[in-house]
N, C-alpha and C. Protein backbone atom coordinates (compact mmCIF):
# COMPACT_ATOMS: atom_id res chain seq x y z
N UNK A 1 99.91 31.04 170.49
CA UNK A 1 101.21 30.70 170.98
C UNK A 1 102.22 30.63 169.85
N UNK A 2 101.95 30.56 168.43
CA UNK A 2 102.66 30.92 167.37
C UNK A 2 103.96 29.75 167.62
N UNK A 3 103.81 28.54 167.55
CA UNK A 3 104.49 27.37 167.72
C UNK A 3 105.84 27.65 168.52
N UNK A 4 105.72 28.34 169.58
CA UNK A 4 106.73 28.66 170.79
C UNK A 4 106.82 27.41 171.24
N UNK A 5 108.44 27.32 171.75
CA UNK A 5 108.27 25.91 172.40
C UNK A 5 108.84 26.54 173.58
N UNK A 6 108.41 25.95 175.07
CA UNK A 6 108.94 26.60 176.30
C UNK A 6 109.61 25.49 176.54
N UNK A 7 110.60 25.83 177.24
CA UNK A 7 111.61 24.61 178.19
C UNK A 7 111.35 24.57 179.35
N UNK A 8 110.97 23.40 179.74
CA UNK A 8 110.23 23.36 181.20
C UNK A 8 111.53 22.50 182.02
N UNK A 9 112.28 22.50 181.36
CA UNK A 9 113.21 21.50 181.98
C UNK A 9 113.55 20.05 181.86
N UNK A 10 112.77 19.55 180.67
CA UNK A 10 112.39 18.22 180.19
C UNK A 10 113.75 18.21 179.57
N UNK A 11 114.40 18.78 178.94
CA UNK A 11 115.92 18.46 178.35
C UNK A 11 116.85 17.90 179.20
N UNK A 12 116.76 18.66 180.48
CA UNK A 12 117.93 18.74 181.23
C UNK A 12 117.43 16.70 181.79
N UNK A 13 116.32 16.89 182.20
CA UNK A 13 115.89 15.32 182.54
C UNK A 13 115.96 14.61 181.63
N UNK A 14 115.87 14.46 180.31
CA UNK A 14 116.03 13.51 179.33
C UNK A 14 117.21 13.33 179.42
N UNK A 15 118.38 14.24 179.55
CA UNK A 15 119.89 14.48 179.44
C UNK A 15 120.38 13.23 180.64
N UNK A 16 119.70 13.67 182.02
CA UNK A 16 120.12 12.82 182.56
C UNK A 16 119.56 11.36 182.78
N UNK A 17 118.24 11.08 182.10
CA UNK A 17 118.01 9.91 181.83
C UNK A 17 119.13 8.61 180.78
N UNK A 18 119.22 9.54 179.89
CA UNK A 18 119.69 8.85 178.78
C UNK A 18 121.39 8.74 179.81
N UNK A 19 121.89 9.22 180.44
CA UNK A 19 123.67 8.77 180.90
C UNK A 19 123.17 8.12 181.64
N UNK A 20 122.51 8.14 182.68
CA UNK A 20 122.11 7.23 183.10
C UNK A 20 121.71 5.26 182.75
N UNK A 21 121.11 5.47 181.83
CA UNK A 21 121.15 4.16 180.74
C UNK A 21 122.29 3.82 180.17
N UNK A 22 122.95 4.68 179.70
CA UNK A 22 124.28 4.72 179.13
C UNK A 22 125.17 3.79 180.67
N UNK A 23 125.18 4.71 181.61
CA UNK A 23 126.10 4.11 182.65
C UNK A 23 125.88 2.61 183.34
N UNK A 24 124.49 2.61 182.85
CA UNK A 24 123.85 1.12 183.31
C UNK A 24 124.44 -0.07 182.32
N UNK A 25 123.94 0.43 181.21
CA UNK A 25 124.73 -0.06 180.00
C UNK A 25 125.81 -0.79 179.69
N UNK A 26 126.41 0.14 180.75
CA UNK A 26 128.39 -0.49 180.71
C UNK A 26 128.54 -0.98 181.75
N UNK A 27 127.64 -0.78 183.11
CA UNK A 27 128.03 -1.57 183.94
C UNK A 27 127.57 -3.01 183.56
N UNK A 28 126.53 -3.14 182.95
CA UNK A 28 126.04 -4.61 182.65
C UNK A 28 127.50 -5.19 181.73
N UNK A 29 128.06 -4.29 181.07
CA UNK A 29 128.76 -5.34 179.74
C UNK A 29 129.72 -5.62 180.89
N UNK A 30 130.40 -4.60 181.77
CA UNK A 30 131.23 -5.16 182.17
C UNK A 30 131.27 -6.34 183.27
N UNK A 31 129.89 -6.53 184.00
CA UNK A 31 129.54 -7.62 184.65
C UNK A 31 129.69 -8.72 183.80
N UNK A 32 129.03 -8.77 182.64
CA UNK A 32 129.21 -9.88 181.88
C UNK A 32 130.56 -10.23 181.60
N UNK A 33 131.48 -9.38 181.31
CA UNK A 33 132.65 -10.08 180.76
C UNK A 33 133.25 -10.49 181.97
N UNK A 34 132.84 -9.83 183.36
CA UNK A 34 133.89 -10.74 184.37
C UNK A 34 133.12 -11.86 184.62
N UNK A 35 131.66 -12.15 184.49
CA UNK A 35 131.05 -13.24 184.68
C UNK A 35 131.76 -14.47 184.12
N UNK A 36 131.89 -14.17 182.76
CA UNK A 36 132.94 -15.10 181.91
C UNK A 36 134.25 -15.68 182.51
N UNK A 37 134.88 -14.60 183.28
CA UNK A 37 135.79 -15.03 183.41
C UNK A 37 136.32 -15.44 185.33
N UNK A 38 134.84 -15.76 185.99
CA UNK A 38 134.99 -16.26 186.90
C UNK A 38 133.11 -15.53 187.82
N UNK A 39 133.73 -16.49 189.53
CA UNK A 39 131.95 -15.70 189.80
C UNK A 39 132.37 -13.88 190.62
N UNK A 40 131.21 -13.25 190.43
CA UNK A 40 131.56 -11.88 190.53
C UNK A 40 130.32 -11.77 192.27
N UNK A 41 131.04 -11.06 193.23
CA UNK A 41 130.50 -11.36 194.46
C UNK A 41 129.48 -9.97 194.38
N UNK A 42 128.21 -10.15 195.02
CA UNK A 42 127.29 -9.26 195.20
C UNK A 42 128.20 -7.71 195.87
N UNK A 43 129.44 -7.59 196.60
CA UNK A 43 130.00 -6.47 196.34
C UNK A 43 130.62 -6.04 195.65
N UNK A 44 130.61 -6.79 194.46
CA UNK A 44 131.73 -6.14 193.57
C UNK A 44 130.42 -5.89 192.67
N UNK A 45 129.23 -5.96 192.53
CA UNK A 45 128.30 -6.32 191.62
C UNK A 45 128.27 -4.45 191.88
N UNK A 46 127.29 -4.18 192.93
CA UNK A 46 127.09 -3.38 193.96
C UNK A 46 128.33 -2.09 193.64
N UNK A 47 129.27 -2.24 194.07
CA UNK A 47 130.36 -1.16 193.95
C UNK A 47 129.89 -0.79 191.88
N UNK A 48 129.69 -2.29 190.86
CA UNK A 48 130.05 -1.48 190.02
C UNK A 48 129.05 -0.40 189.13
N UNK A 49 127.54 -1.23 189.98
CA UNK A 49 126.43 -0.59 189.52
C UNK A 49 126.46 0.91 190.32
N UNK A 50 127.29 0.86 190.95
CA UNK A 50 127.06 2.47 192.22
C UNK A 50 127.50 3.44 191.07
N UNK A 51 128.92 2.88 190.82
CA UNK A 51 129.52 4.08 189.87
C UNK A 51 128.89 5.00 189.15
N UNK A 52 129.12 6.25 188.80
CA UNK A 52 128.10 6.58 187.87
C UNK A 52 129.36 7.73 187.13
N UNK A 53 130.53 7.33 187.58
CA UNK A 53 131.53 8.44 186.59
C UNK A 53 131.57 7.77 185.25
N UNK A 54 131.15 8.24 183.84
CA UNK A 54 131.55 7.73 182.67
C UNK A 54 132.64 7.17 182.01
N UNK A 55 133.86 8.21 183.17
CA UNK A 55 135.41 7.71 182.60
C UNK A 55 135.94 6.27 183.54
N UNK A 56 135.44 6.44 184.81
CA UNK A 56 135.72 5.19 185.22
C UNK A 56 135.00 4.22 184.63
N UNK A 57 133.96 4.11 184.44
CA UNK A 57 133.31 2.79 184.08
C UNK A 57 133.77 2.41 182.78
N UNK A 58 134.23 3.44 181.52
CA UNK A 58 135.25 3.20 180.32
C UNK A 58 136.10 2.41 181.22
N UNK A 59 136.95 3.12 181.76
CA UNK A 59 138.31 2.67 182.26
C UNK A 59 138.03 0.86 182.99
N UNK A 60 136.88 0.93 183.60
CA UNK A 60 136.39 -0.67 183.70
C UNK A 60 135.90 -1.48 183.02
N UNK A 61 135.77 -0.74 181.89
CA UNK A 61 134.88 -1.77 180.65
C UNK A 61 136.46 -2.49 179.88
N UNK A 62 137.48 -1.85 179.40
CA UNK A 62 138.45 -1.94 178.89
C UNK A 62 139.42 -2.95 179.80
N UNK A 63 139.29 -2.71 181.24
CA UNK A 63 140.29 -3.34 182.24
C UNK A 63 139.28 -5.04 181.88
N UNK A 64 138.03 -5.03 182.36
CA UNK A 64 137.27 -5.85 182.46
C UNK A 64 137.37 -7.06 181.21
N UNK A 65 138.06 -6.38 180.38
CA UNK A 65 137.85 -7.15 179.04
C UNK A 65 139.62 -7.78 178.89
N UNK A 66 140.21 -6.69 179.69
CA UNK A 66 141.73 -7.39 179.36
C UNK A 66 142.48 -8.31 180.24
N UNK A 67 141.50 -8.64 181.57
CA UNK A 67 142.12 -8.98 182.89
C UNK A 67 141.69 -10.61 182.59
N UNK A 68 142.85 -11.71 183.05
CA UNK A 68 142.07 -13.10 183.03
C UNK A 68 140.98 -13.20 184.04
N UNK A 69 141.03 -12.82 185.31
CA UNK A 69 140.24 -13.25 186.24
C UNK A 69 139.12 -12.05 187.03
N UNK A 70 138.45 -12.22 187.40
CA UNK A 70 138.18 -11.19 188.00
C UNK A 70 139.02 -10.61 189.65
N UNK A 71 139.95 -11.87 190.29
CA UNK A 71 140.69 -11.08 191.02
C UNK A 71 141.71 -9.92 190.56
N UNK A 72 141.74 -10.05 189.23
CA UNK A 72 142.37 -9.23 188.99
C UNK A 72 141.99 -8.21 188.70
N UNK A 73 140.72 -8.05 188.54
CA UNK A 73 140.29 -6.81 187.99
C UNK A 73 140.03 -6.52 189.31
N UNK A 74 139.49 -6.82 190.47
CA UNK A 74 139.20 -6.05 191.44
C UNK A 74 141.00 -5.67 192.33
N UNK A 75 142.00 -6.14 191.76
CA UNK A 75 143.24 -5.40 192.37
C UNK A 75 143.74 -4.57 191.03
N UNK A 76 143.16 -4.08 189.97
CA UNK A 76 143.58 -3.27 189.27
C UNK A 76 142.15 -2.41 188.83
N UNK A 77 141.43 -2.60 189.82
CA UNK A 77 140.35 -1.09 189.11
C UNK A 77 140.54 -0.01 190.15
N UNK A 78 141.42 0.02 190.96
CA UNK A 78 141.60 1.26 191.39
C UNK A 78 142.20 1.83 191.49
């Protein structure tokens, strides 16, 4: 086999393993910081673990960190 490496498709799955973690990642930080800043209801928990766009969940990690309350973040994350 003369150290051929075949692609069986294991890239494309590692690829989407790893954003995946990544997206989990940020949904946790951003749970935490609204945790801090009040209680966060099993649908808002829910809506933020669903997400899986990278730019929104940026765009909620940043809101999440600048908002006092979490009512506010749930009338400005959308």
């Amino acid at each position: 086999m003369g150290g051929q490496v075949i692609d069986t498709g294991s890239d494309a799955i590692l690829e989407k393993g790893i954003s995946q973690g990544i997206s989990q990642g940020i949904s946790q930080s951003i749970l935490q910081l609204l945790e801090y800043k009040g209680e966060v209801s099993d649908e808002l928990r829910e809506t933020i673990y669903a997400e899986t766009d990278g730019n929104i969940l940026r765009k909620w990690l940043l809101l999440s960190a600048n908002v006092p309350s979490v009512a506010a973040f749930i009338r400005q994350m959308n």
